[in-house]
C-alpha atoms as a PDB file:
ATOM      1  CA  UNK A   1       0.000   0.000   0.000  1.00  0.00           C
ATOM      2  CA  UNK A   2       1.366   3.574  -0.833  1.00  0.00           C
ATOM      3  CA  UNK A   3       1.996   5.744   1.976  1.00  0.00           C
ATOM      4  CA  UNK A   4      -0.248   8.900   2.447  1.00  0.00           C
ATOM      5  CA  UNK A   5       1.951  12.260   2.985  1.00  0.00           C
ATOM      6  CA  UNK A   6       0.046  15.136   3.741  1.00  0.00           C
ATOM      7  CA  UNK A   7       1.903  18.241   2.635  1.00  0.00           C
ATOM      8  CA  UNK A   8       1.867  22.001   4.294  1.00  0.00           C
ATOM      9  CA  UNK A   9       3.117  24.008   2.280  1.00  0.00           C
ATOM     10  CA  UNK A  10       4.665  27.360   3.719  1.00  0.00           C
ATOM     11  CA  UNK A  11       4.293  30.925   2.256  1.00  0.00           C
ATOM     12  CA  UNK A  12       8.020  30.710   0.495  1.00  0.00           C
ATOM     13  CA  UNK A  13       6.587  27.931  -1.828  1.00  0.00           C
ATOM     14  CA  UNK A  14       3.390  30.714  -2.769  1.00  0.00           C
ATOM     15  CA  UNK A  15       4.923  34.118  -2.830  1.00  0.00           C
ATOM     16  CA  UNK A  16       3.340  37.502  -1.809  1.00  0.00           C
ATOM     17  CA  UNK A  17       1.944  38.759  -5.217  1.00  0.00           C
ATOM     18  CA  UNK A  18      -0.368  36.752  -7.915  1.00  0.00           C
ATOM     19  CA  UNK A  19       2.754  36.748 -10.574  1.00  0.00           C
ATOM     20  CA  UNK A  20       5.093  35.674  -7.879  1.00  0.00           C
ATOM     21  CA  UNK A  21       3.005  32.947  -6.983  1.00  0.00           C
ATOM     22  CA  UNK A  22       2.822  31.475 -10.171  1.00  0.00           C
ATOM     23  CA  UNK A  23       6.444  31.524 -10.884  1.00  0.00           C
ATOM     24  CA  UNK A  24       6.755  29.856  -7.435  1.00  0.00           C
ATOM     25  CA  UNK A  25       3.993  27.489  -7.655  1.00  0.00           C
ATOM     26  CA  UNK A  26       5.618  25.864 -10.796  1.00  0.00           C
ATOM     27  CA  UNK A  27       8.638  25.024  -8.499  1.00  0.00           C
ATOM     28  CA  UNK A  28       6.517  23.582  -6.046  1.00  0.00           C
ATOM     29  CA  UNK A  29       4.632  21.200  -8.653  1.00  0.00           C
ATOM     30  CA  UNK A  30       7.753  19.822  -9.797  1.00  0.00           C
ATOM     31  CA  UNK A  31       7.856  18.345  -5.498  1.00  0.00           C
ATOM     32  CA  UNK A  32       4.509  17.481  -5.346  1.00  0.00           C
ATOM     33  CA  UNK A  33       4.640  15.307  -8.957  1.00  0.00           C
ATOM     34  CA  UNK A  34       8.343  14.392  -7.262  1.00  0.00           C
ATOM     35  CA  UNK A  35       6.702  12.990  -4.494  1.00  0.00           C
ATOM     36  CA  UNK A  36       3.455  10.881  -6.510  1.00  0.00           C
ATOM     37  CA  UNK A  37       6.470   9.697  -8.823  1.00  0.00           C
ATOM     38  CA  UNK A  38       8.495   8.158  -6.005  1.00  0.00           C
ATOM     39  CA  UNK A  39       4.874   6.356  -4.921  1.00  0.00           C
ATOM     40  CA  UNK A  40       3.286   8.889  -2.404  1.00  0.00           C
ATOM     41  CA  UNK A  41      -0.131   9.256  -2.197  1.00  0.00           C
ATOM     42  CA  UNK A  42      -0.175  13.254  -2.194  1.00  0.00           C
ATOM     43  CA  UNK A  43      -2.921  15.568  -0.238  1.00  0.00           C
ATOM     44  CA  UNK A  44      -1.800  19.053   0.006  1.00  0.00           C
ATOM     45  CA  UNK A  45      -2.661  22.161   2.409  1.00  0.00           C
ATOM     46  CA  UNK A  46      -1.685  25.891   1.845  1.00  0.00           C
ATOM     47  CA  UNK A  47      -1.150  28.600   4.000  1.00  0.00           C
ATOM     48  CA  UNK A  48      -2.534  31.878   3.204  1.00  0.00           C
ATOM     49  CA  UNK A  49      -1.541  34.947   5.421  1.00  0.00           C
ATOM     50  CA  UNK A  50       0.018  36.814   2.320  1.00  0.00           C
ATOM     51  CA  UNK A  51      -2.639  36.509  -0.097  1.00  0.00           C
ATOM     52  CA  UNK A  52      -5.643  36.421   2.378  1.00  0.00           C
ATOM     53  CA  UNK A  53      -4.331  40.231   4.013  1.00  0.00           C
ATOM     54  CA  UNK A  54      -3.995  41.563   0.319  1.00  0.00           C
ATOM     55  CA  UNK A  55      -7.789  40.433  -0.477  1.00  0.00           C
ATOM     56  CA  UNK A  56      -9.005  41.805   2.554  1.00  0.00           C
ATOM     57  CA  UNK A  57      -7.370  44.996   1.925  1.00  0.00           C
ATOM     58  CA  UNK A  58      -8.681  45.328  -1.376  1.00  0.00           C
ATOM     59  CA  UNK A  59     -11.966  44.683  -0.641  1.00  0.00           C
ATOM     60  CA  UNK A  60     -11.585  47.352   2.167  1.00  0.00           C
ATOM     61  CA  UNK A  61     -10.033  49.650   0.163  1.00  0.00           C
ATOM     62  CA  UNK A  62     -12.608  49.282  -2.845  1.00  0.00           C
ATOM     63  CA  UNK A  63     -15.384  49.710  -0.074  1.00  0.00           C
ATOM     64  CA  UNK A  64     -14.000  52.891   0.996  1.00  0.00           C
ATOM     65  CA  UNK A  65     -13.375  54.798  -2.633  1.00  0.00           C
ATOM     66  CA  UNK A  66     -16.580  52.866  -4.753  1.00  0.00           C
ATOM     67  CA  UNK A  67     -19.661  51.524  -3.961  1.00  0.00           C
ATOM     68  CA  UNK A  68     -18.811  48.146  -2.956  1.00  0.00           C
ATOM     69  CA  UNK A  69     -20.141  46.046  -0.105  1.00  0.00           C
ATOM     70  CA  UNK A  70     -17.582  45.104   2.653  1.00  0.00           C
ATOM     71  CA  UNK A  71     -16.484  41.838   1.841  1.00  0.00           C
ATOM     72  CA  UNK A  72     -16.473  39.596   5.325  1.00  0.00           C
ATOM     73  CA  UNK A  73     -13.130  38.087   6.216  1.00  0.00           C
ATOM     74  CA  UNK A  74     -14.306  34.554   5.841  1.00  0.00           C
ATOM     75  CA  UNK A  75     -15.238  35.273   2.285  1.00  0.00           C
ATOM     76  CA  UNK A  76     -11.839  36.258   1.926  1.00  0.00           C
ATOM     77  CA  UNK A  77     -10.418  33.237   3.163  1.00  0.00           C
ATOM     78  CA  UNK A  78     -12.686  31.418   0.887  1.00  0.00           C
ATOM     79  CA  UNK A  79     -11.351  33.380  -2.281  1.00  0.00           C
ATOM     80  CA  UNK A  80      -7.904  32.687  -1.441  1.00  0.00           C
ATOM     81  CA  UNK A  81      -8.473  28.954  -1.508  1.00  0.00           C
ATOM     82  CA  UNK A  82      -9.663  29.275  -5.106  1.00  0.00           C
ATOM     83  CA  UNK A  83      -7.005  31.086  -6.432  1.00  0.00           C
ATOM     84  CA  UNK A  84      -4.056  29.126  -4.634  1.00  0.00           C
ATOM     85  CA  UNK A  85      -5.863  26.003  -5.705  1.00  0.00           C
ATOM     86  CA  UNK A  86      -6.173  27.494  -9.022  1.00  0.00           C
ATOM     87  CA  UNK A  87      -2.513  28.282  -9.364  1.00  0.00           C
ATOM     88  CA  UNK A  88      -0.807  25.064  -7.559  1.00  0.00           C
ATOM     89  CA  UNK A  89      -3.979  22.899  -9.594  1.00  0.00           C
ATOM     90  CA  UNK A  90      -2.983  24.263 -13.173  1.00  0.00           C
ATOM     91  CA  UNK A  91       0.940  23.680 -12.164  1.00  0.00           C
ATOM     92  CA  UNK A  92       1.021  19.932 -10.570  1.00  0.00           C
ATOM     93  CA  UNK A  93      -1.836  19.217 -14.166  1.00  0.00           C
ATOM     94  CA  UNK A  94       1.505  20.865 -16.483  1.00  0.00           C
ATOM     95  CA  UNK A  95       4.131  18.948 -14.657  1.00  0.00           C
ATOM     96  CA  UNK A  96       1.775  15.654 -14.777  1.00  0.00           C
ATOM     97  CA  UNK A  97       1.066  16.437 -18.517  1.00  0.00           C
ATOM     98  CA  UNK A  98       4.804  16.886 -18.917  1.00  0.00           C
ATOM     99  CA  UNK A  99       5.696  13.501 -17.278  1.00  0.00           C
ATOM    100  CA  UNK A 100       3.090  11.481 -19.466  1.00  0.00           C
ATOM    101  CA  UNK A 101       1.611  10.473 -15.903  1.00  0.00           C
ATOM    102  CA  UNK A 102      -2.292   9.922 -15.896  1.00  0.00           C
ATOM    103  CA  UNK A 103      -3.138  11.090 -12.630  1.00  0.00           C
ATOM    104  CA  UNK A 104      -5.498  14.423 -11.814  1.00  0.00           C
ATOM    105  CA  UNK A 105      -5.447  17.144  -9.739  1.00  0.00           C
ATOM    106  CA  UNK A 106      -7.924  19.338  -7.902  1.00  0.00           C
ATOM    107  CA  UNK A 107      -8.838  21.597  -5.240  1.00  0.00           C
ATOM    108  CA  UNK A 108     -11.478  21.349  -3.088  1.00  0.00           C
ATOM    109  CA  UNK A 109     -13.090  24.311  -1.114  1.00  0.00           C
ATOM    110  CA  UNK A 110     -12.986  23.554   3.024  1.00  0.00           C
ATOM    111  CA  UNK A 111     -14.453  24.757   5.663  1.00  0.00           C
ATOM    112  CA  UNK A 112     -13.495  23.679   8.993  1.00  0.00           C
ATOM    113  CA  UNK A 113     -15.651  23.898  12.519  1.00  0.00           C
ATOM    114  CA  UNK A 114     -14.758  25.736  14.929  1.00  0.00           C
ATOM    115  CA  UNK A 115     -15.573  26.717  18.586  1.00  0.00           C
ATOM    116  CA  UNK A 116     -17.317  29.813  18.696  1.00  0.00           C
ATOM    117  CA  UNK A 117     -16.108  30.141  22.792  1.00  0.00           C
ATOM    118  CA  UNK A 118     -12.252  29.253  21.575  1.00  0.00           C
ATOM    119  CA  UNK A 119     -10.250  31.707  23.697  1.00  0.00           C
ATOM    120  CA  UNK A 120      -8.379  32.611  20.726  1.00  0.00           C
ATOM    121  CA  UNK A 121     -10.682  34.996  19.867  1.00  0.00           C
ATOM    122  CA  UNK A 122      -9.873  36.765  22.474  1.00  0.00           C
ATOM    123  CA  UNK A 123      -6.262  36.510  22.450  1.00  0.00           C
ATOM    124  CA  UNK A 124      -5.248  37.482  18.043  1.00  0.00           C
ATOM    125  CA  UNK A 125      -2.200  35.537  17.215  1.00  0.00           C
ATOM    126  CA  UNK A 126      -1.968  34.555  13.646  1.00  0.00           C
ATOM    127  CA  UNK A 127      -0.078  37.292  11.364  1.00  0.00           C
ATOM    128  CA  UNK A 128      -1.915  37.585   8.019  1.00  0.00           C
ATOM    129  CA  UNK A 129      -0.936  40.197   5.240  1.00  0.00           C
ATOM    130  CA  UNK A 130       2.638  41.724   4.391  1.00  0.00           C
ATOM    131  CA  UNK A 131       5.409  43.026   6.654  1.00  0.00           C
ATOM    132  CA  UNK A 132       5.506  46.838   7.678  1.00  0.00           C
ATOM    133  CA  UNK A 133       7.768  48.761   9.787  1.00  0.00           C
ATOM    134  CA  UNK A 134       7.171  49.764  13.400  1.00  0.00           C
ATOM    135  CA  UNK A 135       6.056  53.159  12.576  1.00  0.00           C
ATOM    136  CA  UNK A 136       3.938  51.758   9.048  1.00  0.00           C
ATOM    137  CA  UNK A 137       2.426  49.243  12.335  1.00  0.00           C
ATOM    138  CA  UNK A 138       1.823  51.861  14.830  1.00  0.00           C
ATOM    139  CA  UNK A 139      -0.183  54.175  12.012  1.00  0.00           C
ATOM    140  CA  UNK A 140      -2.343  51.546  10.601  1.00  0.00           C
ATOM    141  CA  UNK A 141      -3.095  49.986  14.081  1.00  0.00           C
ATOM    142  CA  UNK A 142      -4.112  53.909  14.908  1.00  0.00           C
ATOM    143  CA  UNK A 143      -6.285  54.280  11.944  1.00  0.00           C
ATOM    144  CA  UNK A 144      -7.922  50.762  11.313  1.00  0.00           C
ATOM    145  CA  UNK A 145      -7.594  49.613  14.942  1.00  0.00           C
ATOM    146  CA  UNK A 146      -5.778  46.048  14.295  1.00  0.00           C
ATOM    147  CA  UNK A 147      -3.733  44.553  16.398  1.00  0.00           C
ATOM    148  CA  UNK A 148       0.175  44.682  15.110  1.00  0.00           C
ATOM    149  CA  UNK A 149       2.812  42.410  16.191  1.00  0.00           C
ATOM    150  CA  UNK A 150       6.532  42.024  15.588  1.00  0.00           C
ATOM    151  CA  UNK A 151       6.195  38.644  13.229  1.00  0.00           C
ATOM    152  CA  UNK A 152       9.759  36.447  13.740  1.00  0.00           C
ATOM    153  CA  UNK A 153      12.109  39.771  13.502  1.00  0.00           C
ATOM    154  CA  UNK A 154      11.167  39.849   9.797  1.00  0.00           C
ATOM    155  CA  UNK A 155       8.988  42.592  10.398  1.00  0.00           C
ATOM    156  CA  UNK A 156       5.190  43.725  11.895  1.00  0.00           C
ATOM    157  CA  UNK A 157       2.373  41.951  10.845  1.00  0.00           C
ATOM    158  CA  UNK A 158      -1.176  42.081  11.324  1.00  0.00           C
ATOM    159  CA  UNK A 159      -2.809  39.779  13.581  1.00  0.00           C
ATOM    160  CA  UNK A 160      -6.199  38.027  14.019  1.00  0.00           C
ATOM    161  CA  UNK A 161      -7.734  35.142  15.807  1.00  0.00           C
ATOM    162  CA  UNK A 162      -6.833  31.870  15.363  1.00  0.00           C
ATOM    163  CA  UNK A 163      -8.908  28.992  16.783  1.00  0.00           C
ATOM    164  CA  UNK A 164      -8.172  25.285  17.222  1.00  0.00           C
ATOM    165  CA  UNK A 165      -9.820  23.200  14.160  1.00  0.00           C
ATOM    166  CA  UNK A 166     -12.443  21.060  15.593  1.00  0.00           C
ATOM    167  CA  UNK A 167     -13.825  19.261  12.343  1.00  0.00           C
ATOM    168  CA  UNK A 168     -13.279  19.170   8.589  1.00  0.00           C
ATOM    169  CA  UNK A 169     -16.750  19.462   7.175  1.00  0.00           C
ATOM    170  CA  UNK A 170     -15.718  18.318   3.624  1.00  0.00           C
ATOM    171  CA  UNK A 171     -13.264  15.443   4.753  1.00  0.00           C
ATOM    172  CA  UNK A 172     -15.226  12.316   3.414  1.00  0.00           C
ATOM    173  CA  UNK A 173     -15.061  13.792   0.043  1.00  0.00           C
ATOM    174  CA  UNK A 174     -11.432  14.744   0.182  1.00  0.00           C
ATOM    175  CA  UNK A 175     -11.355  10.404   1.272  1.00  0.00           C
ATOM    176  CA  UNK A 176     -12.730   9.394  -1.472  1.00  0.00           C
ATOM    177  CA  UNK A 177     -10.992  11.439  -3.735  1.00  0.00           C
ATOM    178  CA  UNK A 178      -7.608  10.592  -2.309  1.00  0.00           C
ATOM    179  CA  UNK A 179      -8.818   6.698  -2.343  1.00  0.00           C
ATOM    180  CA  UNK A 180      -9.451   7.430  -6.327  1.00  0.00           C
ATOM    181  CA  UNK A 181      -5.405   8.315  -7.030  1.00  0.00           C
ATOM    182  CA  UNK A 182      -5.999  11.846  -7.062  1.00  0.00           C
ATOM    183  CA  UNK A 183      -3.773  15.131  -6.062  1.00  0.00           C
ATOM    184  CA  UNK A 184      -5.849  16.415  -3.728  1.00  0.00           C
ATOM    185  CA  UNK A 185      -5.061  20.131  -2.482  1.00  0.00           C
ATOM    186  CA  UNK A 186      -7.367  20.646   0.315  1.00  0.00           C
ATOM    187  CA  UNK A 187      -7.961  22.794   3.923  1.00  0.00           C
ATOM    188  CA  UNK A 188      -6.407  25.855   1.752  1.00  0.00           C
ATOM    189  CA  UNK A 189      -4.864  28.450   4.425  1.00  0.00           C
ATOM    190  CA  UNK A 190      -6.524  26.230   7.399  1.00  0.00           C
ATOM    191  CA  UNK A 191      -9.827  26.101   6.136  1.00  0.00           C
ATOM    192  CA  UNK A 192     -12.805  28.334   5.930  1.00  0.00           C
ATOM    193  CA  UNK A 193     -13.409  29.000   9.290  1.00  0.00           C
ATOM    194  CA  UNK A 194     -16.734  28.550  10.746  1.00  0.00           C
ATOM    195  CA  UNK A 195     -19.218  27.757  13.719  1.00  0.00           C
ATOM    196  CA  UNK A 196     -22.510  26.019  14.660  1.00  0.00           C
ATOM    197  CA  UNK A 197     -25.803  27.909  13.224  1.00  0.00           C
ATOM    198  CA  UNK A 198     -29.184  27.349  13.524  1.00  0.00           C
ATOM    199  CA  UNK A 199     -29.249  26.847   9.760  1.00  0.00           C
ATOM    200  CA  UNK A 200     -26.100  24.307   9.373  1.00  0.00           C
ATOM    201  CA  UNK A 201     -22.922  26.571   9.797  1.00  0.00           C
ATOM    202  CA  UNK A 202     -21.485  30.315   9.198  1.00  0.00           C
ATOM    203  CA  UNK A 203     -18.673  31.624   8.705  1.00  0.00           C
ATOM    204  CA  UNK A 204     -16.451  33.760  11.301  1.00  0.00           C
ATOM    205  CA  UNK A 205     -13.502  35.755  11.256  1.00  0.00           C
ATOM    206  CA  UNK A 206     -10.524  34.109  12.114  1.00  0.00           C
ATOM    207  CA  UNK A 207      -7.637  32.253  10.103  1.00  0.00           C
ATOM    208  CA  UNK A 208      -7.156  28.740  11.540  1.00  0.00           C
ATOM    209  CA  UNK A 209      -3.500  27.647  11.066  1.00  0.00           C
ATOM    210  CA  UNK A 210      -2.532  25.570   8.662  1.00  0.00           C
ATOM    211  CA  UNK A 211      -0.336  23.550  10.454  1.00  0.00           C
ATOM    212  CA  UNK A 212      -2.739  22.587  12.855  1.00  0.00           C
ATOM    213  CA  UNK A 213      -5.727  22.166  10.387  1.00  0.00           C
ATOM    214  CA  UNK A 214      -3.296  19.962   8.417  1.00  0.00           C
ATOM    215  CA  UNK A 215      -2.028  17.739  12.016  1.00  0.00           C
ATOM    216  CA  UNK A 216      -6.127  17.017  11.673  1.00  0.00           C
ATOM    217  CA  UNK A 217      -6.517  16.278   8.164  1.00  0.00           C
ATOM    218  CA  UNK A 218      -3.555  14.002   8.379  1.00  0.00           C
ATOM    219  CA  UNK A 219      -5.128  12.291  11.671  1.00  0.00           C
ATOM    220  CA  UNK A 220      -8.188  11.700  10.331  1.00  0.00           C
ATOM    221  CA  UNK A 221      -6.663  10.407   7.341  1.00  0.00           C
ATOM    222  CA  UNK A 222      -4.623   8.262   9.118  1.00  0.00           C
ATOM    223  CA  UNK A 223      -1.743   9.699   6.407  1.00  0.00           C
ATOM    224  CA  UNK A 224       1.398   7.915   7.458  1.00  0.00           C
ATOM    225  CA  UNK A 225       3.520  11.268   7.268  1.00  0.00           C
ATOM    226  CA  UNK A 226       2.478  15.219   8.124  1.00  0.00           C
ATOM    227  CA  UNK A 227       5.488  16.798   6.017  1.00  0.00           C
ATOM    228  CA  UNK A 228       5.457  19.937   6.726  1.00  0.00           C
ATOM    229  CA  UNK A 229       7.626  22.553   4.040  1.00  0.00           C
ATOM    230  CA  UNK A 230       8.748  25.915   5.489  1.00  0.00           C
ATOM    231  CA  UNK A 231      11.245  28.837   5.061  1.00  0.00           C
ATOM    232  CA  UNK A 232      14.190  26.260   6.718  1.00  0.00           C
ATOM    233  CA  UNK A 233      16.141  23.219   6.338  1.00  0.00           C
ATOM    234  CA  UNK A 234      15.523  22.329  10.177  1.00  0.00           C
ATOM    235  CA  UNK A 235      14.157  23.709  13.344  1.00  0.00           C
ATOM    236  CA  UNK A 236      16.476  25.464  15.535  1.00  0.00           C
ATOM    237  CA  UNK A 237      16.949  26.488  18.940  1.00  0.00           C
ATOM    238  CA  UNK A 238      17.725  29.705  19.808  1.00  0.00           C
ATOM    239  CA  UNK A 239      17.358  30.974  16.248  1.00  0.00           C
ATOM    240  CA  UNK A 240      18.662  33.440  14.544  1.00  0.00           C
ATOM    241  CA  UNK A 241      21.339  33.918  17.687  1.00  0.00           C
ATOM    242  CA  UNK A 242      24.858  33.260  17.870  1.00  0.00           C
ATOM    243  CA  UNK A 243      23.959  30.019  19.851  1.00  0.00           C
ATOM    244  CA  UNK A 244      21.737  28.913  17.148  1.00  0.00           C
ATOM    245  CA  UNK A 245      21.776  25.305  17.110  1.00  0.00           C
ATOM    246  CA  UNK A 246      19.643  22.208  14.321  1.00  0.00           C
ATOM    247  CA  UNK A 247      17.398  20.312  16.011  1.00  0.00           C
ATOM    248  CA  UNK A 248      17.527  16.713  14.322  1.00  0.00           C
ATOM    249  CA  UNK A 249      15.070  14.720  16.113  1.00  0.00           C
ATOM    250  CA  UNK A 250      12.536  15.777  18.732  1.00  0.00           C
ATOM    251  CA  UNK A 251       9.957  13.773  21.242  1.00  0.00           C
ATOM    252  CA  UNK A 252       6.831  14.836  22.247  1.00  0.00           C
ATOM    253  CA  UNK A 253       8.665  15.646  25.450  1.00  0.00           C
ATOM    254  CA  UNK A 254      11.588  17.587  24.371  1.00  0.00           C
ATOM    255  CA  UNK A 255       9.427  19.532  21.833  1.00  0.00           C
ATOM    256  CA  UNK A 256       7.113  20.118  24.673  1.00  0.00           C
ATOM    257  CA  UNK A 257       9.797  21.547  27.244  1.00  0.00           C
ATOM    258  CA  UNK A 258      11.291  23.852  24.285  1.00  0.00           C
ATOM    259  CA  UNK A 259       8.220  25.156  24.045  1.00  0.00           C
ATOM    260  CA  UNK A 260       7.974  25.918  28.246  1.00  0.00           C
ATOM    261  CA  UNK A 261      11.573  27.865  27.271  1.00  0.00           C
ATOM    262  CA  UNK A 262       9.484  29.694  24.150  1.00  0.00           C
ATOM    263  CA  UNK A 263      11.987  28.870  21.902  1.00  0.00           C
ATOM    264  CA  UNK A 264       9.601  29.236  18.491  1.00  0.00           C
ATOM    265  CA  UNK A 265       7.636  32.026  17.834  1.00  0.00           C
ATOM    266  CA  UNK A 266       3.985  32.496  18.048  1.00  0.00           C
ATOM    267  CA  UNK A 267       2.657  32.289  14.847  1.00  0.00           C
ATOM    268  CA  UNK A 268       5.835  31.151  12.597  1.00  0.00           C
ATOM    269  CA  UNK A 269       7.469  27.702  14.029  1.00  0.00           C
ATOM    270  CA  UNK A 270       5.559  27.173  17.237  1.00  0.00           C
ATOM    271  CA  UNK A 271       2.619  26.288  15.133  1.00  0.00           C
ATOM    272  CA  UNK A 272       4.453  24.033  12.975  1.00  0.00           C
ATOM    273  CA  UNK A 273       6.136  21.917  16.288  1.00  0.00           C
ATOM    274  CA  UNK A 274       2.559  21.951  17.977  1.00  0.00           C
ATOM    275  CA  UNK A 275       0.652  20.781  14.762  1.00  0.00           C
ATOM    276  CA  UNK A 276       3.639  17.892  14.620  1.00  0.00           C
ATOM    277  CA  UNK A 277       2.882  17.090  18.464  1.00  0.00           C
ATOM    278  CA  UNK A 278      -1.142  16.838  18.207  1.00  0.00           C
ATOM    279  CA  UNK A 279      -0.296  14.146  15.185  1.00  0.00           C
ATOM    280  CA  UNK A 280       2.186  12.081  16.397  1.00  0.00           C
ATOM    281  CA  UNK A 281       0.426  11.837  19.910  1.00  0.00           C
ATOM    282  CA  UNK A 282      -3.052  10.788  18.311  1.00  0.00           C
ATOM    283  CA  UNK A 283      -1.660   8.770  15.747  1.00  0.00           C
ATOM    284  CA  UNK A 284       0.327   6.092  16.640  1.00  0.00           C
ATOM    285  CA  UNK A 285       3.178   5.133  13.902  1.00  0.00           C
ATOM    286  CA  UNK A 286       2.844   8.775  12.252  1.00  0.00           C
ATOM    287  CA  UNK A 287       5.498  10.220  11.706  1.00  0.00           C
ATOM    288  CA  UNK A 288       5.935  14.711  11.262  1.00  0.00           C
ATOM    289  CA  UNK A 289       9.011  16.050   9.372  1.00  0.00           C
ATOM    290  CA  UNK A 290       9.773  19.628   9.368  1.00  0.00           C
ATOM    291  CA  UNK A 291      11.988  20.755   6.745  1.00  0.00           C
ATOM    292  CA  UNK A 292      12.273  23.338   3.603  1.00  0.00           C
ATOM    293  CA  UNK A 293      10.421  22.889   0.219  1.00  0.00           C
ATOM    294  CA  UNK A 294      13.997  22.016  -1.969  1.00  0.00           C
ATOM    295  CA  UNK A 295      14.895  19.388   0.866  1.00  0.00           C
ATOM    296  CA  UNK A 296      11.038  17.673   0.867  1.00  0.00           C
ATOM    297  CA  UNK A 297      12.427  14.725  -0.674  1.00  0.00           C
ATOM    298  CA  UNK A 298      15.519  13.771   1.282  1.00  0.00           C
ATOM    299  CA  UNK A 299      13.699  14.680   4.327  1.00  0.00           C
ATOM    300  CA  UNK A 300      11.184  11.901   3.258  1.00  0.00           C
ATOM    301  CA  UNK A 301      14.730   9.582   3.068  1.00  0.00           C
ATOM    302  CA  UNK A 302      15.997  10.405   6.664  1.00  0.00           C
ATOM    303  CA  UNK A 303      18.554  12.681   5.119  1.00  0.00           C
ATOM    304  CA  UNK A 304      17.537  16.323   6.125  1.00  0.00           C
ATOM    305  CA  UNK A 305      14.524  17.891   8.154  1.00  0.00           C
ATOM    306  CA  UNK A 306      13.874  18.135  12.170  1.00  0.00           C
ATOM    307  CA  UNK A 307      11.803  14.334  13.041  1.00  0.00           C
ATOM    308  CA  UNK A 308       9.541  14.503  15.638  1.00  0.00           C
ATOM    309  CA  UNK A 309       8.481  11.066  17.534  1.00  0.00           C
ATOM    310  CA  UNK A 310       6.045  10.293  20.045  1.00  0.00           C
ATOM    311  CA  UNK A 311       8.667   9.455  22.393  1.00  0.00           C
END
């Protein structure tokens, strides 16, 4: 039986503009078709800060200058998916095309439940939207009222909720198409976020993160792997310091205690390490790789990446 991988990919596999995501995109096919080649079966999740905080803006903007409705953030969230999809959907179908392999590719829409009484929403964490400086922060916090926070010393970032995933309305569907051989590039930027109604469910604003909508897509899949592609080769203690130091394999317990010393940062790798502990520790045999998008495939051999175990 092939092994399921589910895939996260970062933001430096999607870029920060439309045209740079498309150049990108077509470098991250060539893993993805990589991986199906070698015998994976392939689901893939997206982040979506960058491209979901652009939207947003836009439809802000064009509400303020023209007659246009305010677009709710959900919504937002909900566009993004279709355009990622759109973009990593027509790349992985040119790079199958190009490889003579008959296989298909597609993107499906997700929403994910959520708890409407999550204490994230009282407590915005997740930076969506490009990097500013302290004084570009300070002015749009002042005028728009958002909450601004210093994102991995790359920069300030805006910041909204973002809850714990409770339930991936759409997963059966994303089962069966997995089950059928297909690419499947699902839970786009965590998911469409949304809550209990009286009349089914409705959407909220928040941006679940990926990472940890992706630890629950791969649990529920019972995937044998939760790869998960970022910015870096490996995770590091004390990074970006003069005692920065790889981390090559981590338990539950060590990744646990790291986190007690706040060694990764809110909303860039502490994310990533929890979403790796929530799979490992309700799926037993799974195994989470962290690593960077050029290094997916030796990670997969042992060769490269941070491995964390259950114990």
């Amino acid at each position: 039986m092939k092994k399921k991988v589910v895939i996260a990919l970062g933001g430096n596999a999607l870029g920060n503009t439309p045209s740079e995501q498309l150049k990108l995109v077509k470098i991250t096919a060539k893993t993805i078709v990589n991986l199906v080649q070698d015998g994976y079966r392939v689901i893939v999740t997206h982040g979506n800060g960058p491209q979901v905080g652009m939207i947003n803006l836009a439809m802000e903007s064009a509400s303020e200058t023209i007659d246009t409705p305010e677009m709710p953030f959900a919504e937002c969230g909900a566009m993004s998916q279709g355009y990622i999809g759109y973009h990593l959907q027509q790349s992985v179908q040119e790079e199958l095309l190009k490889r003579n392999m008959r296989k298909h590719c597609l993107t499906v829409i997700s929403q994910v439940l959520v708890d409407k009484k999550d204490k994230a929403f009282q407590h915005p964490t997740k930076p969506i939207g490009s990097f500013y400086t302290k004084k570009e922060a300070d002015q749009i916090a002042k005028e728009k009222g958002y909450v601004m926070v210093e994102d991995a010393k790359r920069g300030y970032r805006r910041v909204v909720p973002s809850p714990q995933p409770v339930k991936i309305l759409e997963l059966s569907m994303i089962e069966d198409l997995m089950d059928d051989g297909n690419i499947v590039i699902a839970c786009g930027g965590g998911g469409v976020p949304v809550v209990k109604h009286y009349k089914g469910y409705k959407g909220i604003d928040a941006v679940i993160d990926k990472d940890k909508t992706s630890a629950r897509l791969a649990v529920d899949l019972k995937a044998d792997i939760l790869l998960i592609l970022t910015a870096v080769d490996k995770v590091y203690l004390h990074y970006k310091e003069e005692n920065e130091e790889a981390i090559d394999i981590m338990n539950v317990k060590e990744a646990k205690e790291y986190i007690e010393e706040k060694q990764f940062a809110e909303g860039s790798m502490l994310p990533k390490v929890e979403a790796c502990i929530d799979f490992v520790t309700h799926h037993r045999g799974g195994q989470a790789i962290i690593t960077s998008l050029k290094k997916a495939e030796e990670a997969l051999l042992g060769k490269t990446g941070t491995i964390i175990v259950r114990r």
